[in-house]
C-alpha atoms as a PDB file:
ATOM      1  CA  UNK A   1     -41.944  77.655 -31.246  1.00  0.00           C
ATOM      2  CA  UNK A   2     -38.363  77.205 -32.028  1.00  0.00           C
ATOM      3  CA  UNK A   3     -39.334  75.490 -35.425  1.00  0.00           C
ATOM      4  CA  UNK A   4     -40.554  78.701 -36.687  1.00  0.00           C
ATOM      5  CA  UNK A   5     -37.502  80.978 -36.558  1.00  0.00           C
ATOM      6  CA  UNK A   6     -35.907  77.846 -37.866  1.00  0.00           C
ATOM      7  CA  UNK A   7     -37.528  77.136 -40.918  1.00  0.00           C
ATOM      8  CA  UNK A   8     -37.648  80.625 -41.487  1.00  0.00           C
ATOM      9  CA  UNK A   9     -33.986  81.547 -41.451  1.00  0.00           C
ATOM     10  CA  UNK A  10     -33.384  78.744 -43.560  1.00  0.00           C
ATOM     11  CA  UNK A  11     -35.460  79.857 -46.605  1.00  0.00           C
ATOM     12  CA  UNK A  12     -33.959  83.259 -46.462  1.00  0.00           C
ATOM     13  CA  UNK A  13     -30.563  82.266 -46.024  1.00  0.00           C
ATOM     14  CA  UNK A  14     -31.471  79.712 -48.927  1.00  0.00           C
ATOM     15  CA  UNK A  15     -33.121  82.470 -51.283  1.00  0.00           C
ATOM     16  CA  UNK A  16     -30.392  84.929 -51.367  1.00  0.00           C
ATOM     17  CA  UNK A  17     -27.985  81.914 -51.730  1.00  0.00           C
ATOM     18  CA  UNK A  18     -30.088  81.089 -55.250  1.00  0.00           C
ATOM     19  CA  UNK A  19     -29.821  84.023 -55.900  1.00  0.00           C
ATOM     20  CA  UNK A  20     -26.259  85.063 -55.696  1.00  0.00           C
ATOM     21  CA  UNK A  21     -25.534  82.086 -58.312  1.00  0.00           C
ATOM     22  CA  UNK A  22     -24.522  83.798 -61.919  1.00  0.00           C
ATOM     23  CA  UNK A  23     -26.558  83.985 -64.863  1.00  0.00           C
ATOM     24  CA  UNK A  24     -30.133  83.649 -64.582  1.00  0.00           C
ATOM     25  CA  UNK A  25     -33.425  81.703 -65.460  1.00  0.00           C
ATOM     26  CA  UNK A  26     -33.492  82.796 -69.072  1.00  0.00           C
ATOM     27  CA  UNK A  27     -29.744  82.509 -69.988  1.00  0.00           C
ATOM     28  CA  UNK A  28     -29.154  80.240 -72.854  1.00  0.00           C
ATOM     29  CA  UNK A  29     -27.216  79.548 -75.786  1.00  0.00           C
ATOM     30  CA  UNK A  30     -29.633  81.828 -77.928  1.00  0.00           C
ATOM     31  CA  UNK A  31     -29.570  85.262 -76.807  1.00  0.00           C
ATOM     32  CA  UNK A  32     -33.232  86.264 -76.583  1.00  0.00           C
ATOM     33  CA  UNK A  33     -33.697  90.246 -77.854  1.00  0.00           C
ATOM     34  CA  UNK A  34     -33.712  92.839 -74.988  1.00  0.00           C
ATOM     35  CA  UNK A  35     -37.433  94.027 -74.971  1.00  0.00           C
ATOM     36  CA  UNK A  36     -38.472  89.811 -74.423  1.00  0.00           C
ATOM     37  CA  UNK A  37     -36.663  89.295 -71.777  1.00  0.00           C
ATOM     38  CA  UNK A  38     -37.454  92.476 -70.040  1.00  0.00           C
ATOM     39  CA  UNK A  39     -41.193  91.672 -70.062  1.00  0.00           C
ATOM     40  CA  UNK A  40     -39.891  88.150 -68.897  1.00  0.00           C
ATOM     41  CA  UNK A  41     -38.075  89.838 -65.954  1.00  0.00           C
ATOM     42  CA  UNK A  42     -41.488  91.898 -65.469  1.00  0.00           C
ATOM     43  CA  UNK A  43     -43.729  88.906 -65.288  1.00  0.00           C
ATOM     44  CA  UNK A  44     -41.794  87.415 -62.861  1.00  0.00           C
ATOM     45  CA  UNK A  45     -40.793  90.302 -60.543  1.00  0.00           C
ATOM     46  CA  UNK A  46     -36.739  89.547 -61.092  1.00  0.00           C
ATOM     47  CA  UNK A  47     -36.894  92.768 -61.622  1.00  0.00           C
ATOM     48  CA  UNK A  48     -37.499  93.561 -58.274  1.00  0.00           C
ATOM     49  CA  UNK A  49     -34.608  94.014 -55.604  1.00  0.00           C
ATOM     50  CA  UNK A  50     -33.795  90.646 -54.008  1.00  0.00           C
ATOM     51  CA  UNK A  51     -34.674  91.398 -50.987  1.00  0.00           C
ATOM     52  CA  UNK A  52     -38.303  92.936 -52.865  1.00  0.00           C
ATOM     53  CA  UNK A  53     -38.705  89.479 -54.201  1.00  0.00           C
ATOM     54  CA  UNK A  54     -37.707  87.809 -51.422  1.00  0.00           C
ATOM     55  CA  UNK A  55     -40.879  89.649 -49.296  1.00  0.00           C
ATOM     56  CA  UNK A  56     -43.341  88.773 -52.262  1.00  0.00           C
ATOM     57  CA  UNK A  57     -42.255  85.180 -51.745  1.00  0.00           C
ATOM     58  CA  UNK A  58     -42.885  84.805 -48.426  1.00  0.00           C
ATOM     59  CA  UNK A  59     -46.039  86.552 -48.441  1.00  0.00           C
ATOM     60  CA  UNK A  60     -46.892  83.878 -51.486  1.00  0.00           C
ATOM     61  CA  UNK A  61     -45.614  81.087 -49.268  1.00  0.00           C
ATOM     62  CA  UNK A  62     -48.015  81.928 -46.088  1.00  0.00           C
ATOM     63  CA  UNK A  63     -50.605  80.936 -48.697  1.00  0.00           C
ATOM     64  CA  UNK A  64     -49.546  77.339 -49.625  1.00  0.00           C
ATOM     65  CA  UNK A  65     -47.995  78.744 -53.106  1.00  0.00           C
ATOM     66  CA  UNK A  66     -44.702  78.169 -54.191  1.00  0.00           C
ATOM     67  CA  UNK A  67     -44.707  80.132 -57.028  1.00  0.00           C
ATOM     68  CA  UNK A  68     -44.705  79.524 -60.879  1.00  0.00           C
ATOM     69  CA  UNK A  69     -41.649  77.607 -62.388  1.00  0.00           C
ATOM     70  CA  UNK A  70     -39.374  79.599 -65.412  1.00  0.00           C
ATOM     71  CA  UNK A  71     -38.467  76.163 -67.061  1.00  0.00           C
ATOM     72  CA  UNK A  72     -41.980  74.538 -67.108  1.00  0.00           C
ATOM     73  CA  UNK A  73     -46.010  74.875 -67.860  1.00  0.00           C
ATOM     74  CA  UNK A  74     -46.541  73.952 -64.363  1.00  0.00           C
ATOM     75  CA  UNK A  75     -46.082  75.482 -61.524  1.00  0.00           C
ATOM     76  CA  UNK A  76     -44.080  74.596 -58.457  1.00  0.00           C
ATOM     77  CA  UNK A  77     -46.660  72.816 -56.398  1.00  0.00           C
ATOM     78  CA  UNK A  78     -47.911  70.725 -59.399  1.00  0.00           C
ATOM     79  CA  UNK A  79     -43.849  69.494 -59.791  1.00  0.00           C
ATOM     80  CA  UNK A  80     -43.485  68.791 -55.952  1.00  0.00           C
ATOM     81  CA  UNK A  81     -46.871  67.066 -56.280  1.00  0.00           C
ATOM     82  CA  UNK A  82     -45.789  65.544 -59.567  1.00  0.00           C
ATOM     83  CA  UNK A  83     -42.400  64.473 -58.276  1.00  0.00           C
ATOM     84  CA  UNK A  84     -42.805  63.603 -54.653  1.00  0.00           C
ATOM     85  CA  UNK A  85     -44.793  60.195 -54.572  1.00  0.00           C
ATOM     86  CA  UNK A  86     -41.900  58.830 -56.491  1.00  0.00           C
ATOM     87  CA  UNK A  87     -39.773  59.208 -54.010  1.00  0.00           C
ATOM     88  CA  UNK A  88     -41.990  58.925 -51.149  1.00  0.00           C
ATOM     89  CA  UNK A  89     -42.119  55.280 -52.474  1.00  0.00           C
ATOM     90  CA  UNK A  90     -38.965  55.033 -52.489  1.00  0.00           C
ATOM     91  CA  UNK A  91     -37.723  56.271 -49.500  1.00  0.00           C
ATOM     92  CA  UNK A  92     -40.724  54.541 -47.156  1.00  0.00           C
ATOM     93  CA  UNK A  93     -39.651  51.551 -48.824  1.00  0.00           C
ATOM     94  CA  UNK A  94     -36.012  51.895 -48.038  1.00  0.00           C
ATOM     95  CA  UNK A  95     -36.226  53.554 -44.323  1.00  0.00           C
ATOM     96  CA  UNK A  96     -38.526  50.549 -43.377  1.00  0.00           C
ATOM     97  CA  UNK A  97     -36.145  48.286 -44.527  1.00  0.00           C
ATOM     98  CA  UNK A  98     -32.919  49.684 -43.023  1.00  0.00           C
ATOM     99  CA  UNK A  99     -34.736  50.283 -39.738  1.00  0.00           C
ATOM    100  CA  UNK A 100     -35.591  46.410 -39.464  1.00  0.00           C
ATOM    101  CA  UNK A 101     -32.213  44.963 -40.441  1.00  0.00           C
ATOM    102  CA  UNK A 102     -30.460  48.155 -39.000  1.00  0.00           C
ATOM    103  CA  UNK A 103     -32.036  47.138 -35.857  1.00  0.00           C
ATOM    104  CA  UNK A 104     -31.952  43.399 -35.523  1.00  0.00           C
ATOM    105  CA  UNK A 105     -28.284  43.041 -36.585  1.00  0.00           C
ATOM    106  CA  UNK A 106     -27.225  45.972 -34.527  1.00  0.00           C
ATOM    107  CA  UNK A 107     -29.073  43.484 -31.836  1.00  0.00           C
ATOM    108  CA  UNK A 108     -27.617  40.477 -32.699  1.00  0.00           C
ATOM    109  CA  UNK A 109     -23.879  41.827 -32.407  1.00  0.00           C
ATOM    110  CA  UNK A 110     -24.840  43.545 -29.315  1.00  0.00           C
ATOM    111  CA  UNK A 111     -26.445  40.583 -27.063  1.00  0.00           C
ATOM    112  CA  UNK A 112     -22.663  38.337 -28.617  1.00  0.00           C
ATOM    113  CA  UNK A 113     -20.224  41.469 -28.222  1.00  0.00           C
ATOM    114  CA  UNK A 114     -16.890  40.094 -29.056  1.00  0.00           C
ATOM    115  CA  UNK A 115     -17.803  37.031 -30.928  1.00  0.00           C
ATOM    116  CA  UNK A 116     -17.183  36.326 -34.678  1.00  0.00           C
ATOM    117  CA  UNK A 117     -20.542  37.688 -35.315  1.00  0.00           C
ATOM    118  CA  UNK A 118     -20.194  40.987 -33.769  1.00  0.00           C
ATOM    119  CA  UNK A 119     -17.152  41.287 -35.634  1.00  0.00           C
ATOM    120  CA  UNK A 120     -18.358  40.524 -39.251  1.00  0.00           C
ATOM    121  CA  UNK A 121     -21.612  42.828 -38.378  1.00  0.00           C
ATOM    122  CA  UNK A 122     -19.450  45.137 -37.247  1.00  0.00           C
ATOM    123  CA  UNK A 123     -17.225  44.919 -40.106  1.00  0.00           C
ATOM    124  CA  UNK A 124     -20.051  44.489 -42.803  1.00  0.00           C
ATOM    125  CA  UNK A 125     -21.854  47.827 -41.181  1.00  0.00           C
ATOM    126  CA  UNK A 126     -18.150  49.706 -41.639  1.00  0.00           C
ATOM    127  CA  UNK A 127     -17.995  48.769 -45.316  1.00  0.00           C
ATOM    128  CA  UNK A 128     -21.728  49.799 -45.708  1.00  0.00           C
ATOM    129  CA  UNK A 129     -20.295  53.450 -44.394  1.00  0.00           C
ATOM    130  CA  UNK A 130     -17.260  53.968 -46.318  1.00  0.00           C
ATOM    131  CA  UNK A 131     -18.713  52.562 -49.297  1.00  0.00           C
ATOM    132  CA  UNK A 132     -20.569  55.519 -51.159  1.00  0.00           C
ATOM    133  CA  UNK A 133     -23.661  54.990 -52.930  1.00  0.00           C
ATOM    134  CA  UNK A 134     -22.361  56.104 -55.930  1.00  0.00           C
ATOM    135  CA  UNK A 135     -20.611  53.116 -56.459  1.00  0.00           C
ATOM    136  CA  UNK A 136     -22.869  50.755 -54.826  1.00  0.00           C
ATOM    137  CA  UNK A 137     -25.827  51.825 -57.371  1.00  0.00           C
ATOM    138  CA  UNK A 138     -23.966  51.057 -60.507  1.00  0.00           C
ATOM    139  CA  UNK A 139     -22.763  47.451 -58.671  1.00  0.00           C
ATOM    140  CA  UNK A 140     -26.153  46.625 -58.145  1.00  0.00           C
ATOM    141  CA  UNK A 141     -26.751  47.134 -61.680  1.00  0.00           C
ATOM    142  CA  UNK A 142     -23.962  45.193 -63.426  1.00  0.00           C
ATOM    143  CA  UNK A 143     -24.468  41.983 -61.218  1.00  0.00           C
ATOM    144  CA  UNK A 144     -28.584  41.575 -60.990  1.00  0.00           C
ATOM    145  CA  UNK A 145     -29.592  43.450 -63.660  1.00  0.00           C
ATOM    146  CA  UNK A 146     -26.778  43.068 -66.771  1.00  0.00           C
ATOM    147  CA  UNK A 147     -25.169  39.703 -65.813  1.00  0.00           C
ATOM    148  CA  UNK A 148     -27.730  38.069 -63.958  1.00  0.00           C
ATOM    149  CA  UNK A 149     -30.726  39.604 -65.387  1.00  0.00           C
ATOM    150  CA  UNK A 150     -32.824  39.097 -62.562  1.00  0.00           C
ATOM    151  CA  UNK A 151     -33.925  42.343 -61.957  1.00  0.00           C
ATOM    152  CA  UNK A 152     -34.809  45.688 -64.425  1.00  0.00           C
ATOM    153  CA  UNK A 153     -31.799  48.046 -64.605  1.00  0.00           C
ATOM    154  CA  UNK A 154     -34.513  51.067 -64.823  1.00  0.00           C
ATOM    155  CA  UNK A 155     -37.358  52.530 -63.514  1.00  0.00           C
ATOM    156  CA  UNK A 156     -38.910  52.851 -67.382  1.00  0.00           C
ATOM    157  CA  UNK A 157     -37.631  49.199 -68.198  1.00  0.00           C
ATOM    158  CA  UNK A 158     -40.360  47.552 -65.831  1.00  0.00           C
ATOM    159  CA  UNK A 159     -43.636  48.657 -65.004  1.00  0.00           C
ATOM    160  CA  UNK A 160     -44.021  46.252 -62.220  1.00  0.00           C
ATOM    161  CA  UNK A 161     -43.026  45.848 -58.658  1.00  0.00           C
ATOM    162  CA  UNK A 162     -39.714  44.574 -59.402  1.00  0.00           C
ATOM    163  CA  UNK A 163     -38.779  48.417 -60.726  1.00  0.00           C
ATOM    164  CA  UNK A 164     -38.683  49.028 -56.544  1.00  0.00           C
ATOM    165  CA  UNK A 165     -35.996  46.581 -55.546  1.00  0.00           C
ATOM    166  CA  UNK A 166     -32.540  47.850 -56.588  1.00  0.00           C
ATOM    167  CA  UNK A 167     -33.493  51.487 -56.045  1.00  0.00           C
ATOM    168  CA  UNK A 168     -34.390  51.002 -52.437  1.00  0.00           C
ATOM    169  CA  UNK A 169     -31.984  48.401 -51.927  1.00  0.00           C
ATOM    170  CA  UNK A 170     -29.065  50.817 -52.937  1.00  0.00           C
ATOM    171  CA  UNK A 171     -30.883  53.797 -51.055  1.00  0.00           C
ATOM    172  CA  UNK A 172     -31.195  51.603 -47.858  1.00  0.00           C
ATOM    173  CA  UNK A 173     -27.588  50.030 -47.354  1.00  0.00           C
ATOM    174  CA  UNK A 174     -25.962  53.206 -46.158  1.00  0.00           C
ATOM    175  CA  UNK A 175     -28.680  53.393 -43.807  1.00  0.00           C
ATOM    176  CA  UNK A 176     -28.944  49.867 -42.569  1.00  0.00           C
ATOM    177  CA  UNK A 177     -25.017  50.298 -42.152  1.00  0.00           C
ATOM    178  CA  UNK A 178     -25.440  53.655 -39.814  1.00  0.00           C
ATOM    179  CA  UNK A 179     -28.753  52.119 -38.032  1.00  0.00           C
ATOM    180  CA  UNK A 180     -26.438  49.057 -37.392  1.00  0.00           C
ATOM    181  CA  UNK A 181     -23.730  50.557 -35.512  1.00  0.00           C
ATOM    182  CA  UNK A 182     -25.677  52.889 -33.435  1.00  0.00           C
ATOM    183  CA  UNK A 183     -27.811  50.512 -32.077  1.00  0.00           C
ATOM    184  CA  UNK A 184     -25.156  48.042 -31.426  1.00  0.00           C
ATOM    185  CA  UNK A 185     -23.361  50.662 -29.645  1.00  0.00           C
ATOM    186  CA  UNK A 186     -26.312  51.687 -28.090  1.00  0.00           C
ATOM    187  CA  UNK A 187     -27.607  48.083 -26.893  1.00  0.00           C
ATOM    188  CA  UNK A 188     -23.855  47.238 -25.389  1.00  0.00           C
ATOM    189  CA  UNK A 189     -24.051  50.140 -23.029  1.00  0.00           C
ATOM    190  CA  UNK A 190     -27.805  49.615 -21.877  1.00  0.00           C
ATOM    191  CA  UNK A 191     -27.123  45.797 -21.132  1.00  0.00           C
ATOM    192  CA  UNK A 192     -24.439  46.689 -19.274  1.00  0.00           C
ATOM    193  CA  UNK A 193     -26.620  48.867 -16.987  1.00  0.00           C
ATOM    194  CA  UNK A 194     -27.249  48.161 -13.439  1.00  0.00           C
ATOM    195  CA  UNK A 195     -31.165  47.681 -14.334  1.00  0.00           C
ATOM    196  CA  UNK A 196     -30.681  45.155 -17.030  1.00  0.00           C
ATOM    197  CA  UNK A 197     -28.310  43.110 -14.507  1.00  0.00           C
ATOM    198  CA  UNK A 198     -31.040  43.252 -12.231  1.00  0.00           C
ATOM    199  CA  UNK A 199     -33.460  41.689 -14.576  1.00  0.00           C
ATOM    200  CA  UNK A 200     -30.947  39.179 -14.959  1.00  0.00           C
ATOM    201  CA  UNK A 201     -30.648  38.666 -11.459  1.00  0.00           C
ATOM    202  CA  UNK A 202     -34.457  38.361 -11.194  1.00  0.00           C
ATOM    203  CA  UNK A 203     -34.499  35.345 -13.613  1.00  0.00           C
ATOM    204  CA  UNK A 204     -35.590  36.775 -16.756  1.00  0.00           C
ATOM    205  CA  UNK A 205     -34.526  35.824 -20.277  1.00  0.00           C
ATOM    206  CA  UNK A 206     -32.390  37.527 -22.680  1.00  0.00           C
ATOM    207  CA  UNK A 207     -35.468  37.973 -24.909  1.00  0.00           C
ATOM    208  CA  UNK A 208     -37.561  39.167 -22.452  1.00  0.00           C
ATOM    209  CA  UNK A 209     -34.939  41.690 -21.351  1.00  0.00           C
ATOM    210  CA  UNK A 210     -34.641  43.029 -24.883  1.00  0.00           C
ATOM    211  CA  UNK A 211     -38.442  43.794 -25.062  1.00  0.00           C
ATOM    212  CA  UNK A 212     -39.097  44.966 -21.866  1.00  0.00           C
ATOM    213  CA  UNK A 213     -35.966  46.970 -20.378  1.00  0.00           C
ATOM    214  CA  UNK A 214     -33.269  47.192 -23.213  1.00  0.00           C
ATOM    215  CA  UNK A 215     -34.880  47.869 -26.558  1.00  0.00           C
ATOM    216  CA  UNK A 216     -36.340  51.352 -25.823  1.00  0.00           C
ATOM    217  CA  UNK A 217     -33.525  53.209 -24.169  1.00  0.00           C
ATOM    218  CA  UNK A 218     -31.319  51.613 -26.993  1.00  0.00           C
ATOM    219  CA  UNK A 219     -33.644  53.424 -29.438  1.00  0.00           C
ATOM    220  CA  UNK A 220     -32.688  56.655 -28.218  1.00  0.00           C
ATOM    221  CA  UNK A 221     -29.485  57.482 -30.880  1.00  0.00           C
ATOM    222  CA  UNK A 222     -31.269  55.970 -33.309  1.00  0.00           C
ATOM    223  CA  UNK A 223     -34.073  58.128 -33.242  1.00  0.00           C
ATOM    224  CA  UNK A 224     -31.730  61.215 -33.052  1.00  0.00           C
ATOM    225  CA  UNK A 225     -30.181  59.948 -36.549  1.00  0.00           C
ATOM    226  CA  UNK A 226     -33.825  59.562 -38.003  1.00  0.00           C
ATOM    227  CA  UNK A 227     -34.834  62.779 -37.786  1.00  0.00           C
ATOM    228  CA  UNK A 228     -32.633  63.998 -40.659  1.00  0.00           C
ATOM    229  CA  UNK A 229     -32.261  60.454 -42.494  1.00  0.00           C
ATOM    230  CA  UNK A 230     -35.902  60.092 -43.125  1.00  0.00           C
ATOM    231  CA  UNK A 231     -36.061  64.248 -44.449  1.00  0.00           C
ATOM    232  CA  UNK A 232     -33.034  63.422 -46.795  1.00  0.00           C
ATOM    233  CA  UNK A 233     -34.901  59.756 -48.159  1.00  0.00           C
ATOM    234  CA  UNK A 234     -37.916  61.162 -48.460  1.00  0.00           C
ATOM    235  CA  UNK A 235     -37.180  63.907 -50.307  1.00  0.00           C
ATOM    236  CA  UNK A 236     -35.092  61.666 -53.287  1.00  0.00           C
ATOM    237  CA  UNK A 237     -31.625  60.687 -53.274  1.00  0.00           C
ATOM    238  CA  UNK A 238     -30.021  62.860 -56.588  1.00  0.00           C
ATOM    239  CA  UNK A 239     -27.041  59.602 -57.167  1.00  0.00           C
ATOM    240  CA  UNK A 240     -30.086  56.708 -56.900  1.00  0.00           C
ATOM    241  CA  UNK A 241     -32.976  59.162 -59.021  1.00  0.00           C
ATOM    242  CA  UNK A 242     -30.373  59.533 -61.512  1.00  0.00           C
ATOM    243  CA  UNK A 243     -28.702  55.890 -61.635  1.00  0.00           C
ATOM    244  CA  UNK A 244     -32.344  54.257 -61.911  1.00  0.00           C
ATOM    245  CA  UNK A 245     -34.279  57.261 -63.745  1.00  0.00           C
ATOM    246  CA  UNK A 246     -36.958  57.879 -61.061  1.00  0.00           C
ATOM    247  CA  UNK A 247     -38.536  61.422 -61.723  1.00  0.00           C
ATOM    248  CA  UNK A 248     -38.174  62.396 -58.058  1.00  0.00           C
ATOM    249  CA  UNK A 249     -37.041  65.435 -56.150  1.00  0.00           C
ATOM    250  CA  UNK A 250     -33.979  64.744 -56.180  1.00  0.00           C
ATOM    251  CA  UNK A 251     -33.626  64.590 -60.289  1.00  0.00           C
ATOM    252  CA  UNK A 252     -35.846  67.183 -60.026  1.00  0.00           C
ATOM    253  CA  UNK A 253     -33.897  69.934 -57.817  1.00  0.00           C
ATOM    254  CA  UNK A 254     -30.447  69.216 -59.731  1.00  0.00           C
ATOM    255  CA  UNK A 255     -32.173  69.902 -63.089  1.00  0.00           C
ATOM    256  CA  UNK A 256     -34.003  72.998 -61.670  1.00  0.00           C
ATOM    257  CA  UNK A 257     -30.266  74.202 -60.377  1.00  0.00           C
ATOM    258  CA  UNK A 258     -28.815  74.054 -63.365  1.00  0.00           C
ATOM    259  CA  UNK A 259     -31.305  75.753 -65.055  1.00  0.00           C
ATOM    260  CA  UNK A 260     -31.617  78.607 -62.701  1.00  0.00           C
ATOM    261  CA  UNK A 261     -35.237  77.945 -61.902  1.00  0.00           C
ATOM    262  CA  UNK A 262     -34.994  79.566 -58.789  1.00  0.00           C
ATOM    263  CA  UNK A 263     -38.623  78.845 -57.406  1.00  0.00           C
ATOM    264  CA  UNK A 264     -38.483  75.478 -58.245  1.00  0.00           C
ATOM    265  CA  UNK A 265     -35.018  75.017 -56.363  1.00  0.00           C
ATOM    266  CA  UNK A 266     -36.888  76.987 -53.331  1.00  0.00           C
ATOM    267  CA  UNK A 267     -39.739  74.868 -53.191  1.00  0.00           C
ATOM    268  CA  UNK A 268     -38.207  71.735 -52.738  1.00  0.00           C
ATOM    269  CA  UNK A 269     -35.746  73.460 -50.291  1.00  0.00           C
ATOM    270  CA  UNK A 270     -38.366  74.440 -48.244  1.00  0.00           C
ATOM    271  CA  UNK A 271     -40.230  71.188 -48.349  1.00  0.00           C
ATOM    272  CA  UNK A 272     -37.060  69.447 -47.257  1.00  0.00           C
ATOM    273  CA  UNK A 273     -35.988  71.777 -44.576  1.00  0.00           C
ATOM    274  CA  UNK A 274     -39.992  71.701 -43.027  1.00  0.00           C
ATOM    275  CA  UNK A 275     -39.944  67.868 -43.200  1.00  0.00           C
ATOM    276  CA  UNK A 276     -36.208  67.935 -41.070  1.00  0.00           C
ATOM    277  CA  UNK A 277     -37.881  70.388 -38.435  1.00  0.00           C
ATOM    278  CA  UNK A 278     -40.714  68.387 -38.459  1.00  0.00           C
ATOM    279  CA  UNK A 279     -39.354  65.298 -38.031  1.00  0.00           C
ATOM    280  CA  UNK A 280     -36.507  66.180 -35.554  1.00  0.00           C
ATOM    281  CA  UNK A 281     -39.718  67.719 -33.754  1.00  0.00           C
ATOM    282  CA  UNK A 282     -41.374  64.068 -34.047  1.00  0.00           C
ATOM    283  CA  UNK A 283     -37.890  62.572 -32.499  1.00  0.00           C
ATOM    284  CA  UNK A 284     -38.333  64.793 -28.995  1.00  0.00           C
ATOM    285  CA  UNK A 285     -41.779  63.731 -28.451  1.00  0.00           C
ATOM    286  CA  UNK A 286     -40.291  60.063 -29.074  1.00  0.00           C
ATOM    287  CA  UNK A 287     -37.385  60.452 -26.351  1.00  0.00           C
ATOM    288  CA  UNK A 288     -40.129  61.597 -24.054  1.00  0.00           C
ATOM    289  CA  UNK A 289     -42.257  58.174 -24.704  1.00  0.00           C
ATOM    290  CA  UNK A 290     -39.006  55.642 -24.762  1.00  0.00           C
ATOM    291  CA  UNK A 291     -37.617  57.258 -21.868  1.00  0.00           C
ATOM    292  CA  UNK A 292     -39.660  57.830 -19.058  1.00  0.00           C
ATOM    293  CA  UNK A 293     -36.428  60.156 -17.116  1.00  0.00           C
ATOM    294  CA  UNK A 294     -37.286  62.508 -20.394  1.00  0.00           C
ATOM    295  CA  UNK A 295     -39.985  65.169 -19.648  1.00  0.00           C
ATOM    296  CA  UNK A 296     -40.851  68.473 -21.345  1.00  0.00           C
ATOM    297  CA  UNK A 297     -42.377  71.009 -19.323  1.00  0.00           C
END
């Protein structure tokens, strides 16, 4: 229930913030003569007060439809539609991979805290975080793609499969980095727990405590960052769209902002805000089923 008012005060804080931007959907270079763009303004209700349009939109959006687009022949839900698989692919491909090494480095420094290996994960996973992906992007460019052409530089250059590897690599080190830390920081305080040293006690492995007692209450943080790192992948990373020239939402928003196509700004707004509430919704009813102390009446 609290997902409603949620997702609700976000799209009108986020429609009145589109609209307070200057100039407008049909400002350009070429003045176009009074009498055209008022029957523009007409067709498109920007006539209207804001807070008029605002109620048409909403009304609109209880029916699935975002609205047309001022920049394009399609309308916003054939752009999202258009847009989104690109970086669906993208960002599956680059969650999945920063959850697995995220998780089994974060692990690995955890079960040899204070050894040379916990220190160079450690260290590795702090260089992942203060690096930003702006830079790492273009890196991954110049060495696989220009000097060691091993890999396409773009996402036109290659039709195949290999178009998918620096894209989600670059989108997933941040993440792995993140993942990595919390779960190492997460894993040292659950094996220090007075359960796990009564596994030990009992004779059990270090494996088996992992799988059975440590792992899931570990998992906790980590799902808590997922919530809003999946939303934010999913929805197309503007630096890596841009870098690689993947027609995803995230190309797709900054264009639409700078061309004042307010609906088309909205809509991916609100798909981006509904997948975060969503999602974060997804991440209780996971704390409930890795933690059995975690109930919801």
């Amino acid at each position: 229930m609290g997902a409603v008012p949620t997702l609700l005060l976000v799209i009108v804080l986020a429609f009145f913030l589109v609209h307070s931007v200057p100039g407008g959907p049909f400002d350009s270079e070429r003045v176009l003569p009074p009498e055209i763009e008022q029957v523009l303004l007409e067709r498109y209700d920007l006539d209207d007060p804001v807070p008029v349009q605002l109620a048409k939109y909403l009304g609109n959006l209880l029916k699935g439809d975002f609205g047309p687009s001022y920049r394009s022949t399609l309308n916003v839900n054939q752009i999202i539609a258009q847009r989104f698989p690109a970086s669906l692919a993208i960002g599956g491909l680059a969650m999945t991979l920063a959850l697995a090494a995220g998780l089994m480095l974060g692990t690995w420094a955890a079960l040899r805290h204070n050894s040379r290996l916990d220190r160079v994960v450690t260290g590795l996973a702090m260089t992942g975080i203060s690096i930003p992906i702006f830079v790492v992007a273009p890196a991954l460019v110049l060495i696989f793609a220009v000097y060691l052409n091993w890999l396409p530089a773009g996402w036109t250059v290659s039709p195949g499969p290999a178009k998918y590897v620096l894209p989600v690599v670059a989108l997933a080190l941040p993440q792995i980095a993140y993942i990595t830390r919390l779960t190492r920081a997460s894993m040292i305080d659950v094996l220090q727990s007075g359960y796990v040293r009564t596994a030990r006690a009992q004779g059990l492995g270090t494996a088996a405590i992992v799988r059975h007692h440590a792992l899931k209450p570990a998992l906790l943080p980590v799902v808590s960052y997922l919530g809003p790192a999946i939303a934010g992948i999913l929805t197309g990373s503007v630096v890596i769209e841009s870098v690689f020239g993947i027609p995803g939402l995230g190309e797709g928003f900054v264009t639409a902002a700078f061309n004042r196509d307010y609906l088309q700004v909205m809509g991916i707004v609100v798909l981006y805000a509904a997948l975060v509430v969503l999602l974060n919704l997804l991440a209780d009813v996971l704390y409930g089923l890795l933690d059995p102390r975690v109930r919801y009446e």
